[in-house]
Protein backbone atom coordinates (compact mmCIF):
# COMPACT_ATOMS: atom_id res chain seq x y z
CA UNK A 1 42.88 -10.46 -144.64
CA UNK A 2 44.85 -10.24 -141.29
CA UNK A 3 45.51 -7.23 -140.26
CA UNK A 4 49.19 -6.92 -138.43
CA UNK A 5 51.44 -3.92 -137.89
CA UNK A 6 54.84 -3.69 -139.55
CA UNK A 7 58.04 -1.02 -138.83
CA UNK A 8 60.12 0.06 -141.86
CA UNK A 9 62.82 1.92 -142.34
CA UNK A 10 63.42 3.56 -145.76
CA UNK A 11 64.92 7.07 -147.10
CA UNK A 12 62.79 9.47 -149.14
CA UNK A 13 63.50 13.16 -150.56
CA UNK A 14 61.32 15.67 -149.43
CA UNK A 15 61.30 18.89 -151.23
CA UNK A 16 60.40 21.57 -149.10
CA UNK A 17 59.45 24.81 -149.56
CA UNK A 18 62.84 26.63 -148.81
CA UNK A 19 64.05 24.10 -151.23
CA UNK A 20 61.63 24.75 -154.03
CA UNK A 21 62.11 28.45 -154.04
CA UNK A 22 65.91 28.16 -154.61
CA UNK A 23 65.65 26.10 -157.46
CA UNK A 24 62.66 28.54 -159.21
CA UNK A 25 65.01 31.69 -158.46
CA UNK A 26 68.00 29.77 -160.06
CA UNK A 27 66.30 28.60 -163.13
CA UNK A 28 65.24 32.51 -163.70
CA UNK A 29 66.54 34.47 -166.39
CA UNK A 30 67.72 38.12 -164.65
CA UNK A 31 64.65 40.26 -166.41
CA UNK A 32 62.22 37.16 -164.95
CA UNK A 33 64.51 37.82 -161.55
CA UNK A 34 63.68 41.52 -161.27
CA UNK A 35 59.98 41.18 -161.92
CA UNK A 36 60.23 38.23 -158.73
CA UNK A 37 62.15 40.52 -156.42
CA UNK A 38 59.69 43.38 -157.25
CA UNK A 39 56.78 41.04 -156.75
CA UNK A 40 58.00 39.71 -153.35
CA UNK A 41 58.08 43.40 -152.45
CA UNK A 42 54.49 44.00 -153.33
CA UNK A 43 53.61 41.39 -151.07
CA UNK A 44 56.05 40.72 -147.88
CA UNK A 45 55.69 44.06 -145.75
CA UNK A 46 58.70 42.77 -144.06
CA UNK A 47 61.27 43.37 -147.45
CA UNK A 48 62.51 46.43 -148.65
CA UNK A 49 64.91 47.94 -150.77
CA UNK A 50 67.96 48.44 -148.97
CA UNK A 51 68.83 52.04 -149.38
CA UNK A 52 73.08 53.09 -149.90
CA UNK A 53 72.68 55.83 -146.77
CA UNK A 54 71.11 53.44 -144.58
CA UNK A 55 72.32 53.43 -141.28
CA UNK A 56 71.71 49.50 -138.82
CA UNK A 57 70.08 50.18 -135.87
CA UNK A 58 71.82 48.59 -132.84
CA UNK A 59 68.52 47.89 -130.73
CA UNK A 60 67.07 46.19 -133.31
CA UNK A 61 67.62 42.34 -133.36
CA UNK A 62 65.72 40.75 -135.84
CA UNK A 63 67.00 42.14 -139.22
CA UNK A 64 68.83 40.40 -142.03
CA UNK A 65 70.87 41.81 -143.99
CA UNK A 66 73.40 40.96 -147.45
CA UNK A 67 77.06 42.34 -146.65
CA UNK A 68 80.40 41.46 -148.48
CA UNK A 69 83.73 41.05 -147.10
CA UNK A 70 86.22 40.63 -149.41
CA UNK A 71 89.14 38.67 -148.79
CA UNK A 72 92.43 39.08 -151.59
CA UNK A 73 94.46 35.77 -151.81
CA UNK A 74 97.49 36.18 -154.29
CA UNK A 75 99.70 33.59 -154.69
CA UNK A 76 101.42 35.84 -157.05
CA UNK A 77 100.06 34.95 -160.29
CA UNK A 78 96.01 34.90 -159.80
CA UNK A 79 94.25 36.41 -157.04
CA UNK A 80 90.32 35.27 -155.63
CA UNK A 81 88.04 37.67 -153.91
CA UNK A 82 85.67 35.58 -152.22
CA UNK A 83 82.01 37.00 -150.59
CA UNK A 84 81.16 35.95 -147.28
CA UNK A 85 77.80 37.37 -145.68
CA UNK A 86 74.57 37.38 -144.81
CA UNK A 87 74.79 37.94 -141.15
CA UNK A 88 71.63 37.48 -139.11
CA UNK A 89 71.14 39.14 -136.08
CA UNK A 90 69.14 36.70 -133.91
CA UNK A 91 67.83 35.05 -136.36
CA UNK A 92 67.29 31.70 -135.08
CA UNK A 93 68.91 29.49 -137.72
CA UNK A 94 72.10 28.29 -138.28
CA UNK A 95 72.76 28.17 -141.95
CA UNK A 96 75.70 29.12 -142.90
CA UNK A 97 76.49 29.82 -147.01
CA UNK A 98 79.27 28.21 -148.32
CA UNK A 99 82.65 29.40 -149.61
CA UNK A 100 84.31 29.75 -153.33
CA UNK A 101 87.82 27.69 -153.14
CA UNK A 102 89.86 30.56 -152.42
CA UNK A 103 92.88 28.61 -155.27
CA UNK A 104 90.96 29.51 -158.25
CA UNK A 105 92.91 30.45 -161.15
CA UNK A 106 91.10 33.20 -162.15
CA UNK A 107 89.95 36.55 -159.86
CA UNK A 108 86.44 36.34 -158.86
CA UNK A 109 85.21 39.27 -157.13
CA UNK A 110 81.79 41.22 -156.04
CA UNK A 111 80.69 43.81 -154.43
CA UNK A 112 77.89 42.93 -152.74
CA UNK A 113 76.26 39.39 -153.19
CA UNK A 114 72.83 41.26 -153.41
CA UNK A 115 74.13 43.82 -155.15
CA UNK A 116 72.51 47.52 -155.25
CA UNK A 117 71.05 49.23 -158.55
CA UNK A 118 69.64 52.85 -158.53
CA UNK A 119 66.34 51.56 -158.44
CA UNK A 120 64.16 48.88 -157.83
CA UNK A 121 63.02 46.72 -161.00
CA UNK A 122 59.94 48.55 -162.31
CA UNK A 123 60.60 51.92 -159.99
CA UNK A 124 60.36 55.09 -162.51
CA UNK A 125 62.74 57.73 -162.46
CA UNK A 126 62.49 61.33 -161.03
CA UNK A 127 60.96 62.96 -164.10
CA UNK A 128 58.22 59.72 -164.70
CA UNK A 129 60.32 58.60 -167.89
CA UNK A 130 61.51 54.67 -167.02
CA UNK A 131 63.89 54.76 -170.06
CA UNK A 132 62.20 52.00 -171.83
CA UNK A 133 61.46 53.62 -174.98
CA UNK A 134 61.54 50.66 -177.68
CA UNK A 135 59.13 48.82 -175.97
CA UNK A 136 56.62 51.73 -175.57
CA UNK A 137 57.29 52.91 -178.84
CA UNK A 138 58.33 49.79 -180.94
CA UNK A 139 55.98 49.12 -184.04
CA UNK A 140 53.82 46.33 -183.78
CA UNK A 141 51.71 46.29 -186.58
CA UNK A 142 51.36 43.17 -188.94
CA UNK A 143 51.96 43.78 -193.10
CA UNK A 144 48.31 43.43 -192.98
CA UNK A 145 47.75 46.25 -191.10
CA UNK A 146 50.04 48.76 -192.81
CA UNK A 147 48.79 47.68 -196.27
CA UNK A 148 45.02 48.38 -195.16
CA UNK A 149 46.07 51.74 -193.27
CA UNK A 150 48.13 52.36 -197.07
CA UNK A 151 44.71 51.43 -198.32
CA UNK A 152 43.02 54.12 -196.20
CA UNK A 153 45.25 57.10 -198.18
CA UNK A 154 44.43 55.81 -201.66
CA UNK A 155 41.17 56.94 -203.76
CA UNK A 156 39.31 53.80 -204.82
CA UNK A 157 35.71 53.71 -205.00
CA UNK A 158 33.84 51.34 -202.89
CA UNK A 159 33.65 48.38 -205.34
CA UNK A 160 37.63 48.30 -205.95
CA UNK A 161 37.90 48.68 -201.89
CA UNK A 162 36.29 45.31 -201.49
CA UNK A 163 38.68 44.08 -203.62
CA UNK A 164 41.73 45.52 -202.06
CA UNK A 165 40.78 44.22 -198.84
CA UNK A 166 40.10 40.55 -200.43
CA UNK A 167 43.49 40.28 -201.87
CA UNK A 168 44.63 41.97 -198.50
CA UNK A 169 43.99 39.14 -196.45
CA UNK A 170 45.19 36.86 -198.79
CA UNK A 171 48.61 37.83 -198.81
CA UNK A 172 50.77 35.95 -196.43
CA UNK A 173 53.81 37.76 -193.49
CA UNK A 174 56.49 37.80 -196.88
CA UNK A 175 54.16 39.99 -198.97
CA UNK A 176 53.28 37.08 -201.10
CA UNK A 177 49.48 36.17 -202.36
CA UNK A 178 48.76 33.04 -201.81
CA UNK A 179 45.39 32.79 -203.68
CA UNK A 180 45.21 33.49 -207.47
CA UNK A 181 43.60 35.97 -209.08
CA UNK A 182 40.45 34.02 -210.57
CA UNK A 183 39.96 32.05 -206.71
CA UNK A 184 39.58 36.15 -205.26
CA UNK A 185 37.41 37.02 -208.29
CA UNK A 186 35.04 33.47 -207.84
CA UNK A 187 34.98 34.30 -203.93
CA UNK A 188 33.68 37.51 -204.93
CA UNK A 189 31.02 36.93 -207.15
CA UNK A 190 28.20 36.05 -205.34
CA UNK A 191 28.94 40.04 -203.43
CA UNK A 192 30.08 41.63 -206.89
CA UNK A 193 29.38 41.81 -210.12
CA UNK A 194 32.86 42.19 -211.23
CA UNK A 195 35.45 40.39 -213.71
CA UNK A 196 38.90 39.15 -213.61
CA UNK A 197 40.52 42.08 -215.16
CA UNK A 198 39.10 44.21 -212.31
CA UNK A 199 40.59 42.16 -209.68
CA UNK A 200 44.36 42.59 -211.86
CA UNK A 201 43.61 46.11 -211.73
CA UNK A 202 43.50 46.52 -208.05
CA UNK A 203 46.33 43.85 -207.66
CA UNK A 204 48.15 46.20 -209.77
CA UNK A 205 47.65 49.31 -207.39
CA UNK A 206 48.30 47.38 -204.63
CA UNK A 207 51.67 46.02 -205.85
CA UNK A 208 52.58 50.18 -205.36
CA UNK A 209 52.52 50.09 -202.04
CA UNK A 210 55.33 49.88 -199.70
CA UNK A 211 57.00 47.47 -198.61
CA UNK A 212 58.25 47.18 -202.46
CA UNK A 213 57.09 44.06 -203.49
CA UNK A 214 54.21 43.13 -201.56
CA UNK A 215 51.26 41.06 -203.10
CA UNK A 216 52.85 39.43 -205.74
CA UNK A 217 52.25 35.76 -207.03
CA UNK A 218 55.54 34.90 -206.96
CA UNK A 219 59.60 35.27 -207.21
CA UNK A 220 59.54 36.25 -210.66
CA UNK A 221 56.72 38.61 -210.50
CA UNK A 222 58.30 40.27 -206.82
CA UNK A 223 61.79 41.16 -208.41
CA UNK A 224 60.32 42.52 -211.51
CA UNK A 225 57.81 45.08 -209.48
CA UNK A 226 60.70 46.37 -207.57
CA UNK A 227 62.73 46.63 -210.58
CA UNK A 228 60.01 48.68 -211.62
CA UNK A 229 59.81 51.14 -208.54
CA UNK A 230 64.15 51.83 -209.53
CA UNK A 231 64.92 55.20 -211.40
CA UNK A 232 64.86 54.68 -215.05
CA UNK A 233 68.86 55.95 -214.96
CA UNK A 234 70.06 53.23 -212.66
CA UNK A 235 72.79 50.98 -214.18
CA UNK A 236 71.83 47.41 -215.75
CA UNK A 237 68.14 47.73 -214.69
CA UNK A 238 67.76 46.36 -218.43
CA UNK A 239 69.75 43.64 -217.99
CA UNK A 240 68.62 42.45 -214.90
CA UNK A 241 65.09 43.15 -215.85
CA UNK A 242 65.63 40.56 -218.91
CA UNK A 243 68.09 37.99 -216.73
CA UNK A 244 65.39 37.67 -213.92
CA UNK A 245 62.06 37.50 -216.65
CA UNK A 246 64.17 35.02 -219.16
CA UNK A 247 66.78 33.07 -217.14
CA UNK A 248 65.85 33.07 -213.34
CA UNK A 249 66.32 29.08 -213.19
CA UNK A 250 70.01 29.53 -214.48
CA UNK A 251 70.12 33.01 -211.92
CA UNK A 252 68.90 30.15 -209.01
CA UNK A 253 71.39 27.71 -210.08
CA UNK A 254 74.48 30.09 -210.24
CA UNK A 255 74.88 29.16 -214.12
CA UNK A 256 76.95 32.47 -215.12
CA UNK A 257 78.11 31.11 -217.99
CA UNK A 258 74.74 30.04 -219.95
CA UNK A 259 73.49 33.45 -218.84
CA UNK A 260 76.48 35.14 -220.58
CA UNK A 261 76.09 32.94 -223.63
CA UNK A 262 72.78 33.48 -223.99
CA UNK A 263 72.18 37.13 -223.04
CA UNK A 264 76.17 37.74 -224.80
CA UNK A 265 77.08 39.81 -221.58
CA UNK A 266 80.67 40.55 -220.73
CA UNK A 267 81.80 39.45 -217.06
CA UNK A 268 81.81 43.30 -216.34
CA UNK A 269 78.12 43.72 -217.43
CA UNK A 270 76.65 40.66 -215.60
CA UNK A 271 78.25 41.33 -212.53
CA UNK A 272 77.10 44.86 -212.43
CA UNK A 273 73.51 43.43 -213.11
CA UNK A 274 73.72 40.82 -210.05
CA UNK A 275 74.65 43.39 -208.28
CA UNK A 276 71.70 45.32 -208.52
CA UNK A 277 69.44 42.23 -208.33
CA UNK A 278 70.89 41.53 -204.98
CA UNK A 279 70.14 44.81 -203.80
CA UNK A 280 65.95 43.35 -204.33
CA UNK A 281 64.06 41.71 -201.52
CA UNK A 282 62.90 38.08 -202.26
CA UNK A 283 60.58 38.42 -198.73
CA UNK A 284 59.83 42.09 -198.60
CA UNK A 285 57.30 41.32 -195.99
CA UNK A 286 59.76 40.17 -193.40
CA UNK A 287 60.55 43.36 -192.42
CA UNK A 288 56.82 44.11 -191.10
CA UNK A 289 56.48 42.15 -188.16
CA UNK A 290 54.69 41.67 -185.00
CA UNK A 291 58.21 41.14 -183.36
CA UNK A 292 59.17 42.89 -180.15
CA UNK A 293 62.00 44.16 -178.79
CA UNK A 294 64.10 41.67 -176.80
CA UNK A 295 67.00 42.17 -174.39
CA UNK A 296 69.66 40.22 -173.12
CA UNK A 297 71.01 41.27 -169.61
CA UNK A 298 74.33 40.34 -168.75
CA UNK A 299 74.73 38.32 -165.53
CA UNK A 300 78.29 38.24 -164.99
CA UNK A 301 80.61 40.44 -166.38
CA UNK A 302 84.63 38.90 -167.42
CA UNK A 303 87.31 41.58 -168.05
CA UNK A 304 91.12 41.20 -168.27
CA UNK A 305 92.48 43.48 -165.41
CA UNK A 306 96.45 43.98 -164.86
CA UNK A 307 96.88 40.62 -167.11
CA UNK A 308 94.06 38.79 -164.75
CA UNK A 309 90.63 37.42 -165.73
CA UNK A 310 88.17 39.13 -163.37
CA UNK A 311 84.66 37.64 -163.10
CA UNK A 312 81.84 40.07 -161.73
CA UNK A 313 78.12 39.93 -160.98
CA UNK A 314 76.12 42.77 -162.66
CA UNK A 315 75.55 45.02 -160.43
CA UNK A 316 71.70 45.99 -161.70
CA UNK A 317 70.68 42.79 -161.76
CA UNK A 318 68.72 43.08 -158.58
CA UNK A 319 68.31 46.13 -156.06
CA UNK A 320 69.69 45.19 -152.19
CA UNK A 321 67.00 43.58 -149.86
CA UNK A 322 66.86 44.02 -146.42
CA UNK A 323 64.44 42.88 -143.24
CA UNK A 324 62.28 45.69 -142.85
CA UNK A 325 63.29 46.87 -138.88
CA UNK A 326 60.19 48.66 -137.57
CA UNK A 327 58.34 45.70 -138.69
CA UNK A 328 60.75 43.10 -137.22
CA UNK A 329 61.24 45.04 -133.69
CA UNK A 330 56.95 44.55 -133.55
CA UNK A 331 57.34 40.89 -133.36
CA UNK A 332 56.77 39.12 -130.13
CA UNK A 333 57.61 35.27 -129.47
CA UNK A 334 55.14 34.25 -126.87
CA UNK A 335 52.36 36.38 -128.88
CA UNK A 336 49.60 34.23 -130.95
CA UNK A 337 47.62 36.85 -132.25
CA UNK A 338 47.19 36.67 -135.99
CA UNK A 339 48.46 39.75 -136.33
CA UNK A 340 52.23 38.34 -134.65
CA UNK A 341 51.99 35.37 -136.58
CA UNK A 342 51.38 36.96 -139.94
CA UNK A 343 54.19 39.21 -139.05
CA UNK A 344 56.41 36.01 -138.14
CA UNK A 345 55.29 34.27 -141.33
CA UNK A 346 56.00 36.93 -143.42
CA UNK A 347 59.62 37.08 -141.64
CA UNK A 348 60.10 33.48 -142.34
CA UNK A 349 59.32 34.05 -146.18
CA UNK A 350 61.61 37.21 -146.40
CA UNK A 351 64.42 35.24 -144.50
CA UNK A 352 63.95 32.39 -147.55
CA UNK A 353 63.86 34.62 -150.12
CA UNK A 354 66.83 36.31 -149.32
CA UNK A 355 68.81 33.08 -148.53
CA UNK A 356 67.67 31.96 -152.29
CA UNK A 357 69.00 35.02 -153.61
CA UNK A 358 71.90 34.36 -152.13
CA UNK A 359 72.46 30.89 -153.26
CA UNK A 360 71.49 31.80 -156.76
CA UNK A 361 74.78 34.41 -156.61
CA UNK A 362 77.22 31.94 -154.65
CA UNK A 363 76.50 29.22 -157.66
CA UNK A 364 76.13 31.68 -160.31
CA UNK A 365 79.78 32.66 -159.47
CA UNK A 366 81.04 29.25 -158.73
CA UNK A 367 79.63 28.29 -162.12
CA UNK A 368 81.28 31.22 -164.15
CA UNK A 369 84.21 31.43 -162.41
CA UNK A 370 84.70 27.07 -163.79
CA UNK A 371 83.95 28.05 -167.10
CA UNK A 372 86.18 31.42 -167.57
CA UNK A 373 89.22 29.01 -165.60
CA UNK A 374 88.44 26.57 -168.40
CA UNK A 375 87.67 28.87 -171.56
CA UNK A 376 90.48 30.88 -170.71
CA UNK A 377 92.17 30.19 -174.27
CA UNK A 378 88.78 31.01 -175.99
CA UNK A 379 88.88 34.29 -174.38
CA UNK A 380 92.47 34.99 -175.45
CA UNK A 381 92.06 33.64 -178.98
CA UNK A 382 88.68 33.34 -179.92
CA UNK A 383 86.51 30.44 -181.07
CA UNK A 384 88.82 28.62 -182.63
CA UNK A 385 90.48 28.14 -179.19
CA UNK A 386 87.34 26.55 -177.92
CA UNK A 387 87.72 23.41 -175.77
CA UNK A 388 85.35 20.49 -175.41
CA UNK A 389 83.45 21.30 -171.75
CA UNK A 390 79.91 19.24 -170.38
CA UNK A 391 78.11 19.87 -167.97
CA UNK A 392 79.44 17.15 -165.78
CA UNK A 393 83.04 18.50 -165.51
CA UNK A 394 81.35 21.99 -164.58
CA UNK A 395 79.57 19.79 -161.54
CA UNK A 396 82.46 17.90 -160.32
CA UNK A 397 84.44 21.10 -160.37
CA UNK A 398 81.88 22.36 -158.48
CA UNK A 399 80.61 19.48 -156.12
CA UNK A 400 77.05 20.21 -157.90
CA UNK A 401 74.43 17.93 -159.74
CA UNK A 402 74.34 17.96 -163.09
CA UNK A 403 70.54 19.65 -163.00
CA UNK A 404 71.79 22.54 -161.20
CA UNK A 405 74.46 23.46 -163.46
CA UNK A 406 71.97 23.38 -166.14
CA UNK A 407 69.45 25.05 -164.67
CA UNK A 408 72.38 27.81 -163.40
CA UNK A 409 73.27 28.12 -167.25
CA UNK A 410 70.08 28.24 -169.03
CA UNK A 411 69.27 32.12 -170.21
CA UNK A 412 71.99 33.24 -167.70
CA UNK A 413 74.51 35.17 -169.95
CA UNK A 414 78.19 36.82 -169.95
CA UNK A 415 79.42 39.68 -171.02
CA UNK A 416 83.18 39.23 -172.22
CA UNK A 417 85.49 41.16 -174.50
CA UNK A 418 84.14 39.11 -177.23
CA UNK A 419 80.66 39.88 -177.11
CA UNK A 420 77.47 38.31 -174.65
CA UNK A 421 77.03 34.78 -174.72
CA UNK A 422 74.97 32.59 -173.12
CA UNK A 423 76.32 30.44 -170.44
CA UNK A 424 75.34 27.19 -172.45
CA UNK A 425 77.58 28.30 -175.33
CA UNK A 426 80.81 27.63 -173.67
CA UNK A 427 79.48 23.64 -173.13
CA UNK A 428 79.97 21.62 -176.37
CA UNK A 429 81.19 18.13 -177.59
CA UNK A 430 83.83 16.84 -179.01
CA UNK A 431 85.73 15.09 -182.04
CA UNK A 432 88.99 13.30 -181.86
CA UNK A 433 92.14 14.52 -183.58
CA UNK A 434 95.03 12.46 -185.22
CA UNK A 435 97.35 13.22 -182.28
CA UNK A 436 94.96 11.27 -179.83
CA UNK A 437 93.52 14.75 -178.43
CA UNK A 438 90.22 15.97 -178.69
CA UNK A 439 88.66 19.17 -180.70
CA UNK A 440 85.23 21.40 -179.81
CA UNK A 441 82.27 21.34 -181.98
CA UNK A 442 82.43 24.99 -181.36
CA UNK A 443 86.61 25.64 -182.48
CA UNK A 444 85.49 22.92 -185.50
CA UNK A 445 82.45 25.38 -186.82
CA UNK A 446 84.84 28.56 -186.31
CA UNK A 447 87.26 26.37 -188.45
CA UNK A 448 84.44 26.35 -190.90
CA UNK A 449 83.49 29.68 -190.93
CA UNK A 450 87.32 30.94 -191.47
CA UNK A 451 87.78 28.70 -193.99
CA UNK A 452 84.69 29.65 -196.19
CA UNK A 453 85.28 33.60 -195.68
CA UNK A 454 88.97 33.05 -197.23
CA UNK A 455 87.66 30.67 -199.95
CA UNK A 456 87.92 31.90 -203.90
CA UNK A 457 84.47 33.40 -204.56
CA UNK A 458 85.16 31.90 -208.46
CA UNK A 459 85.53 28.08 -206.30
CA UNK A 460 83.90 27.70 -203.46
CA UNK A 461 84.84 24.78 -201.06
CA UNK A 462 82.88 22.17 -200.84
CA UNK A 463 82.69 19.93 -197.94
CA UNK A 464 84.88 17.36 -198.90
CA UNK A 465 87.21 19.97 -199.44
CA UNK A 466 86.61 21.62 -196.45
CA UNK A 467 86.67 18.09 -193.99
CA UNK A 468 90.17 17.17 -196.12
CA UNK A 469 91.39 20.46 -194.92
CA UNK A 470 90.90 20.30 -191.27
CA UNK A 471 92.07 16.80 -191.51
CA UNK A 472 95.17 18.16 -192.75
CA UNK A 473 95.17 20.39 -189.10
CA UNK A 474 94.89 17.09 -187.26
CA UNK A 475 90.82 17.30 -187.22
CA UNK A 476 89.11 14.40 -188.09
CA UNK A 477 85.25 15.28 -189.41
CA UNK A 478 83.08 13.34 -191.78
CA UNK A 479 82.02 15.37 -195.00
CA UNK A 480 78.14 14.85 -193.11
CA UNK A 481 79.55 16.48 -190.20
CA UNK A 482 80.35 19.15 -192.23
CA UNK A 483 77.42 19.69 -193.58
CA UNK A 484 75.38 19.80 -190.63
CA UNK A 485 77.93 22.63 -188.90
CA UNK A 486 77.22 24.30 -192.44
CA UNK A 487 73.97 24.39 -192.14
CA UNK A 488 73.89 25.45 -188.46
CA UNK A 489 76.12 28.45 -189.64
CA UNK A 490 73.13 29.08 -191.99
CA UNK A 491 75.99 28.68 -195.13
CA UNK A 492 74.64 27.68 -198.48
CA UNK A 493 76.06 25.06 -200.39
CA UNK A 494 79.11 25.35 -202.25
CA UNK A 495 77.10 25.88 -205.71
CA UNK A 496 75.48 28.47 -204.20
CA UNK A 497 78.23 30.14 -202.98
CA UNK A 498 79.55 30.87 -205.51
CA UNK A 499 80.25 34.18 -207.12
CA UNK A 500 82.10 36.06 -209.70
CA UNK A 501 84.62 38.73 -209.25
């Protein structure tokens, strides 16, 4: 093989590291953003928390700082308050952030692009109490565990607590037992010297303890034991002891009528008895959980000010970040030592950072402000208002790739008048209408929702009633369609639905 030398020219992308840590602090959700900030201030002497009172020195050159200037443009309908900042001092780099259009539609405003909260994420307060009292305090134990600490409080002798304990672990997160009673006793055998009835007997003191309902063999059996736990004066317990142990097929099916027939109930008496059966818990172990608290923190707050749409940045979302100026006034640019050039590292890094935190703002405002300009009807009217949007309209509006605006959108959420929403919410597709236009999957399952809470509990739509309907509003949906927003909703079928009055 001859070897010979060849010149090429070609284009590649390179992603460096000031690259990569914008897009990580862009795809994080603001709780995952607070533990990062606090994190880079654990380990970058050169970052701190920028205090309110804090006074720039003039001697000092090398510090970086986040500043606002706001700048009103009202062209007499909408105003735009754009941020401009982060001023470096001798920095020794020329990037420059960009600038929101200043003819938005819509006000866009903030106070400070890194703006300040009254303390840092994870910083207690004066008295040591961080406020965080669910999490501390929220119950974590599994049904398991409460059963065997229930267990613990009840006088069995030692035989009948083997038993408990067997049927324990056999009983599934709803409270249902999963094995049968003669598979527990056979498994116990070769330990105990026991029979079946034994094993019933404990089932039976089990089936007393709380949540009402637990370890039970099935639906029929579940209902009944909570029946039993009522008063003996509540109204129908009878009755809707003999509908659920005699007709709890027909009861599943929504088959008033037979029921009547065959149990010769007035209307009166068997809705008074369906009543209380609804009041029972088919999953009573769904409550018990190893679920923990979860919170949602708004990232940009909309509000309708003097007939304007204001968008804002939470302002606790992240504390204010400075250069660290004793630190920064120690540096010296002919020194080599390692002690200069971990100083100048670390300066580097905490210049990044704060550039990436102030990208992740800039878009994160740019992005918002699109969608509030565009889902300005939704916010007026409601869901039903709801336009189609994708996430490629978002990035030509915004002269961004399509991957940023989804990364800038994923678990970043508003806060409007109508509740918090996740930025992905307000993107959805579209069906055509008979006048040529187009309709939102979102507006079309609002539509769906309206028209089943307004429906005759006696005759429920069904969903070719419900697509002939909105075709009659100039919405064209197939009766599958339908069906899938139904579901989605997490509403039953219309046989299901329906009740009497």
């Amino acid at each position: 093989m001859k070897q010979s030398l060849q010149l090429k020219l070609g284009q590649q992308l390179t992603m460096t590291p000031q690259l990569q840590l914008a897009i990580r602090l862009l795809q994080l959700s603001t709780l995952d953003l607070q533990q990062e900030i606090q994190l880079a201030l654990d380990t970058n002497p050169l970052l701190e928390v920028d205090d309110d009172d804090y006074a720039p020195d003039p001697e000092v050159d090398n510090i970086t700082r986040l500043d606002t200037v706001a700048d009103n443009h009202n062209d007499g309908l909408m105003e735009s308050q754009e941020g401009q900042g982060m001023t470096e001092r001798d920095s020794g780099d020329d990037w420059q952030p960009g600038t929101i259009p200043e003819d938005l539609p819509v006000d866009t405003q903030w106070d400070d692009l890194m703006p300040s909260s009254t303390a840092g994420s994870g910083a207690a307060s004066d008295d040591g109490f961080d406020g965080d009292f669910d999490s501390r305090n929220n119950a974590t134990d599994s049904l398991q565990d409460q059963l065997r600490w229930q267990l613990n409080l009840t006088r069995l002798s030692d035989i009948d607590r083997v038993i408990a304990l067997a049927l324990i672990d056999a009983t599934d997160s709803n409270g249902r037992l999963q094995a049968s009673v003669d598979d527990i006793h056979q498994s116990l055998i070769p330990e105990l010297d026991i029979d079946p009835e034994e094993v019933t007997a404990v089932l039976r003191c089990l089936q007393q303890f709380e949540p009402a309902g637990v370890c039970t063999r099935d639906l029929q059996e579940c209902l009944l034991v909570q029946l039993q736990q009522k008063p003996a004066g509540t109204p129908s317990l009878e009755h809707a002891r003999a509908m659920i142990t005699r007709h709890l097929s027909q009861l599943g099916s929504g088959d008033y009528k037979q029921i009547m027939r065959r149990m010769r109930l007035s209307e009166s008496q068997l809705k008074a008895a369906l009543d209380l059966i609804r009041t029972l818990d088919p999953n009573p172990g769904q409550g018990v959980g190893e679920d923990t608290t979860e919170y949602v923190v708004p990232d940009v707050f909309v509000s309708k000010k003097n007939g304007r749409w204001v968008i804002e940045l939470n302002p606790d979302i992240a504390p204010r970040l400075r250069i660290n100026s004793g630190y920064a006034s120690l540096i010296k640019r002919a020194d080599s030592s390692a002690d200069n050039t971990y100083l100048k590292d670390n300066l580097q890094e905490a210049r990044w950072f704060l550039k990436s935190l102030y990208s992740r703002n800039e878009t994160l405002m740019k992005v918002a402000t699109r969608i509030v300009e565009h889902q300005r009807d939704f916010l007026e009217h409601g869901p039903e208002a709801m336009k189609p949007l994708v996430l490629h309209d978002i990035a030509d509006a915004v002269e961004m790739h399509e991957s940023t605006i989804s990364r800038v959108t994923t678990r970043k959420y508003m806060h409007t008048p109508r509740g918090i929403f996740e930025l992905k919410y307000f993107f959805s597709s579209h069906v055509g209408t008979t006048s040529g236009g187009e309709c939102s999957s979102t507006a079309i399952r609002a539509f769906i929702r309206k028209l089943v809470s307004a429906e005759s509990p006696r005759k429920p739509l069904s969903d070719s009633k419900i697509a002939s309907l909105l075709e009659g509003q100039g919405i064209r949906v197939a009766r599958r369609t339908i069906a899938k927003y139904r579901e989605i909703l997490m509403i039953p079928p219309s046989n299901e639905r329906k009740r009497l009055v």
